[in-house]
C-alpha atoms as a PDB file:
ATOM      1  CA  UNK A   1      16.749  -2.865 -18.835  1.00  0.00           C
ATOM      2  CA  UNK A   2      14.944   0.415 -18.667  1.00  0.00           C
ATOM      3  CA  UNK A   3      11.290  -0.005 -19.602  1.00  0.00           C
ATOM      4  CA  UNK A   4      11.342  -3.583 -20.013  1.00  0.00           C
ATOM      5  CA  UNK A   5       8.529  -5.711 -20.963  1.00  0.00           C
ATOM      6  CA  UNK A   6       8.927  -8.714 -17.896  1.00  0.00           C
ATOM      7  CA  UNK A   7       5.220 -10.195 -18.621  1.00  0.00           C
ATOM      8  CA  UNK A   8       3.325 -10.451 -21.659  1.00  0.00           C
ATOM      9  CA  UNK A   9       0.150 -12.302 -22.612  1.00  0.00           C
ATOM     10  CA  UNK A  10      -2.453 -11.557 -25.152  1.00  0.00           C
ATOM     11  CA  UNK A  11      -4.521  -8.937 -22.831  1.00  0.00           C
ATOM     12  CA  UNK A  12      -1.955  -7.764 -20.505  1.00  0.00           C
ATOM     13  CA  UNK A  13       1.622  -6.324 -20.712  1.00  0.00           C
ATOM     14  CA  UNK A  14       4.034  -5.262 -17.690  1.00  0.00           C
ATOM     15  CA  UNK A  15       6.713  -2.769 -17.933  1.00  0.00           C
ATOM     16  CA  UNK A  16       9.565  -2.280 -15.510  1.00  0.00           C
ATOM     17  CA  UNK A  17      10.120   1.458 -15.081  1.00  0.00           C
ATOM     18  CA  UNK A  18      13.561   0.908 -14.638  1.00  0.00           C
ATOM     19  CA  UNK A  19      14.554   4.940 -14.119  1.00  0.00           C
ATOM     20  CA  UNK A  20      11.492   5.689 -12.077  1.00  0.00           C
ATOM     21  CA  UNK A  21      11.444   2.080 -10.298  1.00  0.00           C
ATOM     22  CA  UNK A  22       8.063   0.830 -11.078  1.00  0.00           C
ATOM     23  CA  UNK A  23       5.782  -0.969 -12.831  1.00  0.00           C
ATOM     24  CA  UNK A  24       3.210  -0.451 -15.393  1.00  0.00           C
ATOM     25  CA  UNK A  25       0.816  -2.887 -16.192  1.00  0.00           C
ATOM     26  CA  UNK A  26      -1.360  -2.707 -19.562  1.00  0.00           C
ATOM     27  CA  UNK A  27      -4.277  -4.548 -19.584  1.00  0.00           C
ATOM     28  CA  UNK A  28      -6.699  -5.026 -23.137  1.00  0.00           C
ATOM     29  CA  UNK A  29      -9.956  -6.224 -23.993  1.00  0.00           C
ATOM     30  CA  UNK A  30     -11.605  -9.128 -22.449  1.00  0.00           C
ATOM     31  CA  UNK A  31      -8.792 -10.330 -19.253  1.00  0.00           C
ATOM     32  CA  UNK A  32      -9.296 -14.122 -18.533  1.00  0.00           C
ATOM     33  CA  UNK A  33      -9.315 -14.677 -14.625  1.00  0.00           C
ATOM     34  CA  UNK A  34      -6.270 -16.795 -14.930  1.00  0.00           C
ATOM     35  CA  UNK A  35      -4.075 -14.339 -16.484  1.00  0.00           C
ATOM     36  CA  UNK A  36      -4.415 -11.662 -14.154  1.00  0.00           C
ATOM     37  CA  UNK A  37      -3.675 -13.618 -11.417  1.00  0.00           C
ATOM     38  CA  UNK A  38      -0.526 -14.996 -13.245  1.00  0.00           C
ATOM     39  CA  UNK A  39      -0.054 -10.900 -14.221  1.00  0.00           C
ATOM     40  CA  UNK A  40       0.070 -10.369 -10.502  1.00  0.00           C
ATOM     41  CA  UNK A  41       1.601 -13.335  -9.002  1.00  0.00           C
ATOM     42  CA  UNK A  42       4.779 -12.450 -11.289  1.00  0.00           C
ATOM     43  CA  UNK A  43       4.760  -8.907 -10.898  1.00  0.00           C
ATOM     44  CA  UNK A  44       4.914  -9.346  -7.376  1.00  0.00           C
ATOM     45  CA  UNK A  45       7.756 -11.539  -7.443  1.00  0.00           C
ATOM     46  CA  UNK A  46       9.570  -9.333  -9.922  1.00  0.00           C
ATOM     47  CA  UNK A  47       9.371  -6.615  -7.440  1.00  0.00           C
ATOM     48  CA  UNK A  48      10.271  -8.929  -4.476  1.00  0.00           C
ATOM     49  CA  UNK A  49      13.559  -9.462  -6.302  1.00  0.00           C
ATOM     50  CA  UNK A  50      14.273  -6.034  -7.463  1.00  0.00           C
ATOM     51  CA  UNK A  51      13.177  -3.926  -4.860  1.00  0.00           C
ATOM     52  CA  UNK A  52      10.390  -2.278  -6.615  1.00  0.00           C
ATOM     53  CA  UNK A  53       7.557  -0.592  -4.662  1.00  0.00           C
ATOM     54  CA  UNK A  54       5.174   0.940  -6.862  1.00  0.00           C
ATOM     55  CA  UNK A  55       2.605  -0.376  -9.703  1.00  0.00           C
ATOM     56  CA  UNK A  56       0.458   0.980 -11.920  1.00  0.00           C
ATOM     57  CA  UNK A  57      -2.683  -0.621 -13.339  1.00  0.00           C
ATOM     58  CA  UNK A  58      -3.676   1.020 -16.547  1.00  0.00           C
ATOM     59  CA  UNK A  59      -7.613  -0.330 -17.320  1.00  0.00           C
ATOM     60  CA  UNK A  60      -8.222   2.386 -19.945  1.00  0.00           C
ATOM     61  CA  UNK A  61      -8.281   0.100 -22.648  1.00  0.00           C
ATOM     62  CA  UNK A  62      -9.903  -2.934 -20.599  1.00  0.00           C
ATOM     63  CA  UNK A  63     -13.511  -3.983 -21.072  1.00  0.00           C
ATOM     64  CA  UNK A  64     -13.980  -4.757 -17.515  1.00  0.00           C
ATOM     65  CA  UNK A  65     -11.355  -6.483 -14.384  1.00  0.00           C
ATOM     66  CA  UNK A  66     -12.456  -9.825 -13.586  1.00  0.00           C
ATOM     67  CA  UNK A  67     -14.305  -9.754 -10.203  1.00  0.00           C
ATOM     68  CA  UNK A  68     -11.621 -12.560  -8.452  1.00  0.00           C
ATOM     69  CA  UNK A  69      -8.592 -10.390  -9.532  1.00  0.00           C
ATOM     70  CA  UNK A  70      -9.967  -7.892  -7.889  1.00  0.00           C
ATOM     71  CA  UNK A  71     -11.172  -9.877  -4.888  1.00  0.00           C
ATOM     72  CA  UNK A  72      -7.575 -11.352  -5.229  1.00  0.00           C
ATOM     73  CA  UNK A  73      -6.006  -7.919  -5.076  1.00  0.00           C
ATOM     74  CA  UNK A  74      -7.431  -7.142  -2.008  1.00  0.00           C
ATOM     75  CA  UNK A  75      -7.308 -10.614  -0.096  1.00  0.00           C
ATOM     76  CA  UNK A  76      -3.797 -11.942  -0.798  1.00  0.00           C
ATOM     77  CA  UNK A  77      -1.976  -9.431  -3.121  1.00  0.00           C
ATOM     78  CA  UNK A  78      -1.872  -6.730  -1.077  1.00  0.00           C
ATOM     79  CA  UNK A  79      -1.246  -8.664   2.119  1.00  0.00           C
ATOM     80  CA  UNK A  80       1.861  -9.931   0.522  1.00  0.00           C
ATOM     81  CA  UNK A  81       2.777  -6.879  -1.319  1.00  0.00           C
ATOM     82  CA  UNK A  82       2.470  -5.086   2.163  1.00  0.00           C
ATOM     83  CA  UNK A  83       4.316  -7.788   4.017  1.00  0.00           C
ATOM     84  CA  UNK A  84       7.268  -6.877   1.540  1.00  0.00           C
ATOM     85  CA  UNK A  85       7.040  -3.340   1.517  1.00  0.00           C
ATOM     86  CA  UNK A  86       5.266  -2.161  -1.639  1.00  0.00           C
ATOM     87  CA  UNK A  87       4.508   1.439  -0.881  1.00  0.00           C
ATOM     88  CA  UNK A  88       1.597   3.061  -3.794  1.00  0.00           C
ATOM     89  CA  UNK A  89      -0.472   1.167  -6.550  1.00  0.00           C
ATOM     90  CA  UNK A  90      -2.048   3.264  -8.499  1.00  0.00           C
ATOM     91  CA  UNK A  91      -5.176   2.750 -11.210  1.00  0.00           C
ATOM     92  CA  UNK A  92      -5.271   4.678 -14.470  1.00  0.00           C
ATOM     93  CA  UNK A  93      -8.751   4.436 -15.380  1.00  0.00           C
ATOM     94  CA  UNK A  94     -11.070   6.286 -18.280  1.00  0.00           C
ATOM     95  CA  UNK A  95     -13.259   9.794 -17.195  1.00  0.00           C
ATOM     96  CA  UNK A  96     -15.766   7.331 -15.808  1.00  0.00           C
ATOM     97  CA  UNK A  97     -19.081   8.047 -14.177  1.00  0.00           C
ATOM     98  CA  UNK A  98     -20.142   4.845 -12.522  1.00  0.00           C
ATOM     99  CA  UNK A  99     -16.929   2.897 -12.436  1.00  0.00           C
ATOM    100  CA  UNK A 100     -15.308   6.005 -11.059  1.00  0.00           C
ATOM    101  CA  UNK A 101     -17.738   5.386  -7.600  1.00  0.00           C
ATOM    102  CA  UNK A 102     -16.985   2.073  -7.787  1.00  0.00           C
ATOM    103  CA  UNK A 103     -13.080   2.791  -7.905  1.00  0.00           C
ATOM    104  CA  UNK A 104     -13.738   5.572  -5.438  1.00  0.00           C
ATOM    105  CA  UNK A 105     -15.344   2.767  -2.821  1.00  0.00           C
ATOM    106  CA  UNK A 106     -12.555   0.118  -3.447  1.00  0.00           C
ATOM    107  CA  UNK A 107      -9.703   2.801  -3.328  1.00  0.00           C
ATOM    108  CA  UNK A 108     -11.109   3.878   0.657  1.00  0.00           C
ATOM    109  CA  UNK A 109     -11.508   0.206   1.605  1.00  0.00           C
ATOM    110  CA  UNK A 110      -8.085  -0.263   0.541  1.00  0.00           C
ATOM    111  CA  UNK A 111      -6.484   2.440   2.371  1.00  0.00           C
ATOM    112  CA  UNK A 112      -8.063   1.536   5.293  1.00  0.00           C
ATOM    113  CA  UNK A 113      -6.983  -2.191   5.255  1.00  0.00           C
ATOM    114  CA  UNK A 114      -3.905  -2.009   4.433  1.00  0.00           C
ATOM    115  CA  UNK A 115      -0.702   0.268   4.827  1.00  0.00           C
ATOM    116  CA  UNK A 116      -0.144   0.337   0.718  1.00  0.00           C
ATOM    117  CA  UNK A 117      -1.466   4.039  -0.851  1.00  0.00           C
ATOM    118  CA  UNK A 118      -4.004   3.480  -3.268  1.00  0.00           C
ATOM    119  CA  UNK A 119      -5.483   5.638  -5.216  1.00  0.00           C
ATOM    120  CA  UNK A 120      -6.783   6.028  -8.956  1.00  0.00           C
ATOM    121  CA  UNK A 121      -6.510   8.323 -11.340  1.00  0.00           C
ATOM    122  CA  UNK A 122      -7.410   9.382 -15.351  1.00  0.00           C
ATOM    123  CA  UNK A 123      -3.991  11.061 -16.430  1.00  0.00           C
ATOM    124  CA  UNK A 124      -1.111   8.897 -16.561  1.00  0.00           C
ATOM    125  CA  UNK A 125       1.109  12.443 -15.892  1.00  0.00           C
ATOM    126  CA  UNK A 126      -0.679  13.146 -12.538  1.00  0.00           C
ATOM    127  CA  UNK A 127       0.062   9.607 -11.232  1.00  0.00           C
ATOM    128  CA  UNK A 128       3.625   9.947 -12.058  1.00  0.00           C
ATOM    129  CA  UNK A 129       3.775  12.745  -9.698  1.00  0.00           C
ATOM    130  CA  UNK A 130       1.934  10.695  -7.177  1.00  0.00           C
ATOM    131  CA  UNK A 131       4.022   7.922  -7.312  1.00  0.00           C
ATOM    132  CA  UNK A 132       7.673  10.494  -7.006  1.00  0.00           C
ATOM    133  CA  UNK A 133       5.871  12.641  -4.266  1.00  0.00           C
ATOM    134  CA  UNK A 134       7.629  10.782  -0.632  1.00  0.00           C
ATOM    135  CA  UNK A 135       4.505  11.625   1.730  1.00  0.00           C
END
């Protein structure tokens, strides 16, 4: 089952890191509202029933996240993720100017609402480490 695809619609792909116990979610283009929260809603239960406590979120190939997934994220997917013990979720975004502030912003209201590490990053390599690094 190692790097498994366990979601797939036409803008957005999720991979189960089997080895590494994660997942990686690819998002493309133009994401509809409706599939991101369906992206989440069955990552989260995938994770629920496999034990898995760390997700990425690669946006370097997305036009922009839809505002409610990300006002989802932080109103009722983290709560539950939390509740269940996700540990780090992790953004892989492009060397951004604005967008990086605006990831910058979310990433400290995130960390100080909830118990889940967040952080982003631009190099897929350096949030590997993040996510195998205990502290």
């Amino acid at each position: 089952m190692e790097n498994s695809i366990i979601y797939k619609e036409s803008h957005i792909e999720i991979h189960f890191e089997e080895q590494k116990k994660y997942l990686h979610c690819h998002w493309r283009g133009t994401v509809l509202t409706e599939e991101a929260l369906s992206a989440y809603k069955t990552g989260l239960q995938f994770m629920r029933k496999h034990n898995v406590l760390m997700w990425i979120d690669d946006f370097t190939e997305i036009n922009l996240p839809p505002e409610e997934a990300l006002m989802y994220i932080e109103h009722m997917w983290y709560p539950d993720a939390e509740e269940y013990g996700m540990k780090k979720h992790a953004f892989l975004v492009k060397n951004m100017g604005f967008e990086a502030e605006v990831f910058k912003d979310a990433v400290m209201l995130a960390n100080r609402k909830s118990k889940i590490k967040v952080d982003f990053f631009t190099d897929i390599e350096k949030i590997r480490d993040w996510l195998n690094n205990s502290d």
